[in-house]
Protein backbone atom coordinates (compact mmCIF):
# COMPACT_ATOMS: atom_id res chain seq x y z
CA UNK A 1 3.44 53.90 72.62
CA UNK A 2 6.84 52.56 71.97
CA UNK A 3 5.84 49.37 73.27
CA UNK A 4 2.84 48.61 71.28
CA UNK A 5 4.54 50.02 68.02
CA UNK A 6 7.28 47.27 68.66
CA UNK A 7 4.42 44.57 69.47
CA UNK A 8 2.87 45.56 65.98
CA UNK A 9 6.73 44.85 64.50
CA UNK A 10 6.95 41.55 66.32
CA UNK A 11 3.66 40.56 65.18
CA UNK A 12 4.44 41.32 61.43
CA UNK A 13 7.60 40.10 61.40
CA UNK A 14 6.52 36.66 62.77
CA UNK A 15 3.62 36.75 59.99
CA UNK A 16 5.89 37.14 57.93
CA UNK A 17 8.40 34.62 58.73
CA UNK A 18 5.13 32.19 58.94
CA UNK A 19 3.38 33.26 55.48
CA UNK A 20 7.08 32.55 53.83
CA UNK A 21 7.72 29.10 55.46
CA UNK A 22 4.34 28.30 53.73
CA UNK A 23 5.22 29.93 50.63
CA UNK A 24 8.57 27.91 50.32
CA UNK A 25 6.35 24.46 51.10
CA UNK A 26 3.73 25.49 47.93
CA UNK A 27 6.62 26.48 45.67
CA UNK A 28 8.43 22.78 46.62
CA UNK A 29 4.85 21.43 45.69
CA UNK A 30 4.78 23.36 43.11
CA UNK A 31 8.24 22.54 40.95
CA UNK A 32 7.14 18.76 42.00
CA UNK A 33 4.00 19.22 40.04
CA UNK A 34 5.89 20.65 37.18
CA UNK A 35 8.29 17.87 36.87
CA UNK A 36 5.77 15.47 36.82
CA UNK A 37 3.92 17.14 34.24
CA UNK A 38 6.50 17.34 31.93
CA UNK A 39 7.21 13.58 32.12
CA UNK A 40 3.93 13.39 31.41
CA UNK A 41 3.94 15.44 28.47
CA UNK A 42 7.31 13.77 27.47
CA UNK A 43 5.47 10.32 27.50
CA UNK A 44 2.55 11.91 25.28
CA UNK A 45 5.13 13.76 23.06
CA UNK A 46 7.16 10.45 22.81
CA UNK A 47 3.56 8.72 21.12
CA UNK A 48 2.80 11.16 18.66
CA UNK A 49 0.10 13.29 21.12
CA UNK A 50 0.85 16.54 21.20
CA UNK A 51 0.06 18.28 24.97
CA UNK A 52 -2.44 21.16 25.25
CA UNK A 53 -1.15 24.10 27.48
CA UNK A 54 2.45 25.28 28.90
CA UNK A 55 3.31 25.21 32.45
CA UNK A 56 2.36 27.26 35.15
CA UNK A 57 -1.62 26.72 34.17
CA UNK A 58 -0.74 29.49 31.10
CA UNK A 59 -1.93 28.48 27.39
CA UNK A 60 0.11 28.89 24.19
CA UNK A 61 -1.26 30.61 20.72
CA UNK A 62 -2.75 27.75 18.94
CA UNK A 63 -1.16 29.45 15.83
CA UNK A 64 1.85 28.02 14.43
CA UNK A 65 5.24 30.00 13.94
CA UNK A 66 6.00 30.86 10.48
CA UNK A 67 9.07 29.10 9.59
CA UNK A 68 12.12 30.89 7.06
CA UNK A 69 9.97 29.69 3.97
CA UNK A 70 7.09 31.00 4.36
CA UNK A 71 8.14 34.15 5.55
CA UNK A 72 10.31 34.24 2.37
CA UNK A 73 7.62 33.35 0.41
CA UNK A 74 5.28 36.18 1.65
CA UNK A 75 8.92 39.16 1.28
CA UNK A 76 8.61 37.89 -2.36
CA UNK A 77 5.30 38.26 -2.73
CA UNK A 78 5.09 41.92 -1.10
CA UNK A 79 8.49 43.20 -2.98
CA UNK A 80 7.05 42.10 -6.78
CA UNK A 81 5.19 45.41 -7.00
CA UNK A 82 7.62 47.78 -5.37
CA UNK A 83 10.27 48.78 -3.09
CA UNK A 84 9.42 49.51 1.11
CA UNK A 85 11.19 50.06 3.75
CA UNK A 86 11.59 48.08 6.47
CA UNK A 87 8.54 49.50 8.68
CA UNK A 88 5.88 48.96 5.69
CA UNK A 89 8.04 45.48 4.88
CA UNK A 90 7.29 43.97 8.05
CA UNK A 91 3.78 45.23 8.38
CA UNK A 92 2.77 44.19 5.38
CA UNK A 93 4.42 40.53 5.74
CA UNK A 94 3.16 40.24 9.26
CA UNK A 95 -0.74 41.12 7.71
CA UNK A 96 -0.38 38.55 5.10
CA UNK A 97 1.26 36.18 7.42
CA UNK A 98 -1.64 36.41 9.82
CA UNK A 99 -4.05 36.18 7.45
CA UNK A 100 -2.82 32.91 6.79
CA UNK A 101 -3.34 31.58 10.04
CA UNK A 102 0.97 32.54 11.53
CA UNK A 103 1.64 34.00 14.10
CA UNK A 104 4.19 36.74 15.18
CA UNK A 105 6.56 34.56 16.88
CA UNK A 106 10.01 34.41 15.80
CA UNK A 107 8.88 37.09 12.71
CA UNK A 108 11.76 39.58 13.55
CA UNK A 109 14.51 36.98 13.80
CA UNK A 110 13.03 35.06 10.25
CA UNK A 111 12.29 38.35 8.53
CA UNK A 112 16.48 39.53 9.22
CA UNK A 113 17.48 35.93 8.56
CA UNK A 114 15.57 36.16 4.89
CA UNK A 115 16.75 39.99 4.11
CA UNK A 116 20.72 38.76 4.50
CA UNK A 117 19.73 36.52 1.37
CA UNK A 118 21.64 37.57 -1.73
CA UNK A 119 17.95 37.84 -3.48
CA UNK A 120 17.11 40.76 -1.52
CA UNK A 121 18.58 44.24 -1.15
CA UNK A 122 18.61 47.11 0.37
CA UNK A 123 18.76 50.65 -1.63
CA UNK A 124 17.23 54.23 -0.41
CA UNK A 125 13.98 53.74 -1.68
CA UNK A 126 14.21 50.32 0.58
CA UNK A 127 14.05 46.89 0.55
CA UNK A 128 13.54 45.07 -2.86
CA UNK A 129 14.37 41.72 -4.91
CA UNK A 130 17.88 42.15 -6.45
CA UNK A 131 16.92 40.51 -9.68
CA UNK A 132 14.97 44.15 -10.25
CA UNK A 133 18.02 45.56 -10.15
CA UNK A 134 20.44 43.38 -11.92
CA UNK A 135 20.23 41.76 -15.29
CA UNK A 136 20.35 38.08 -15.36
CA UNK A 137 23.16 36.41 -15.43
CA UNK A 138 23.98 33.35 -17.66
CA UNK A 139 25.31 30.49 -15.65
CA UNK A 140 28.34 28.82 -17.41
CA UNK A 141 27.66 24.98 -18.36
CA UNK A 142 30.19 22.65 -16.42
CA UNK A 143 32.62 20.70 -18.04
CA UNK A 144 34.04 17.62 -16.51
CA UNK A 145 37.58 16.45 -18.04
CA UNK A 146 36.91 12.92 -17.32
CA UNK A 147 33.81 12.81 -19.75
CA UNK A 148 35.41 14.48 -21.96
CA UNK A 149 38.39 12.29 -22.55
CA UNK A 150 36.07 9.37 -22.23
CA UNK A 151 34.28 10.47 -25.52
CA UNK A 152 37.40 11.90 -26.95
């Protein structure tokens, strides 16, 4: 019994050993496939074609990010009736964003990089545009001494 139960180890250990050598060869393959695909997107990229799928045979979103801008532009747009908090925010930027064709990538990190503006603040009823809140200040007009003693 002892025998055959070690014969059955041998056996799977040597499959093993064998099924890993061959494993090691189709990953080598593999990377060498890989590098020769990105030069070949590289050359594409490098005359204005733009390549259709990532590595590994897995496709990207054919949606674009949403860049600071727009994601600005749609925090503006949701704050102008009221103030949310940062839940219903996000929701309701990510809805309007996707209903213009964006999608959620890189939404957390653009949606905390446009709440650190000045324009925007946080109170306990949430998040809301600071000019709401403040009145408007009156910007001072500049005066440059050399034009001055030029007309003087």
């Amino acid at each position: 019994m002892l025998e055959r139960l070690n014969s059955a180890i041998s056996t799977l250990q040597q499959e093993e050993t064998t099924l890993l050598e061959r494993k090691s060869e189709l990953d080598q393959r593999a990377s060498e496939l890989d590098d020769a695909l990105k030069r070949v997107r590289g050359a594409l990229t490098a005359l204005g074609v733009s390549s259709t799928g990532k590595l590994n045979g897995k496709r990207g979103t054919t949606k674009p990010s949403p860049v600071k801008t727009v994601v600005r532009e749609a925090v503006v747009a949701v704050l102008q009736t009221s103030a949310l908090q940062a839940n219903e925010l996000r929701a309701e930027v990510e809805r309007r964003l996707r209903e213009r064709g964006y999608s959620r990538m890189g939404l957390s990190l653009r949606l905390k990089e446009v709440l650190s503006a000045d324009e925007f603040e946080e109170t306990p009823a949430g998040y809301q545009l600071a000019a709401l809140h403040t009145t408007p200040r009156t910007e001072a007009v500049p005066v440059f001494p050399e034009r001055v003693a030029e007309s003087a």
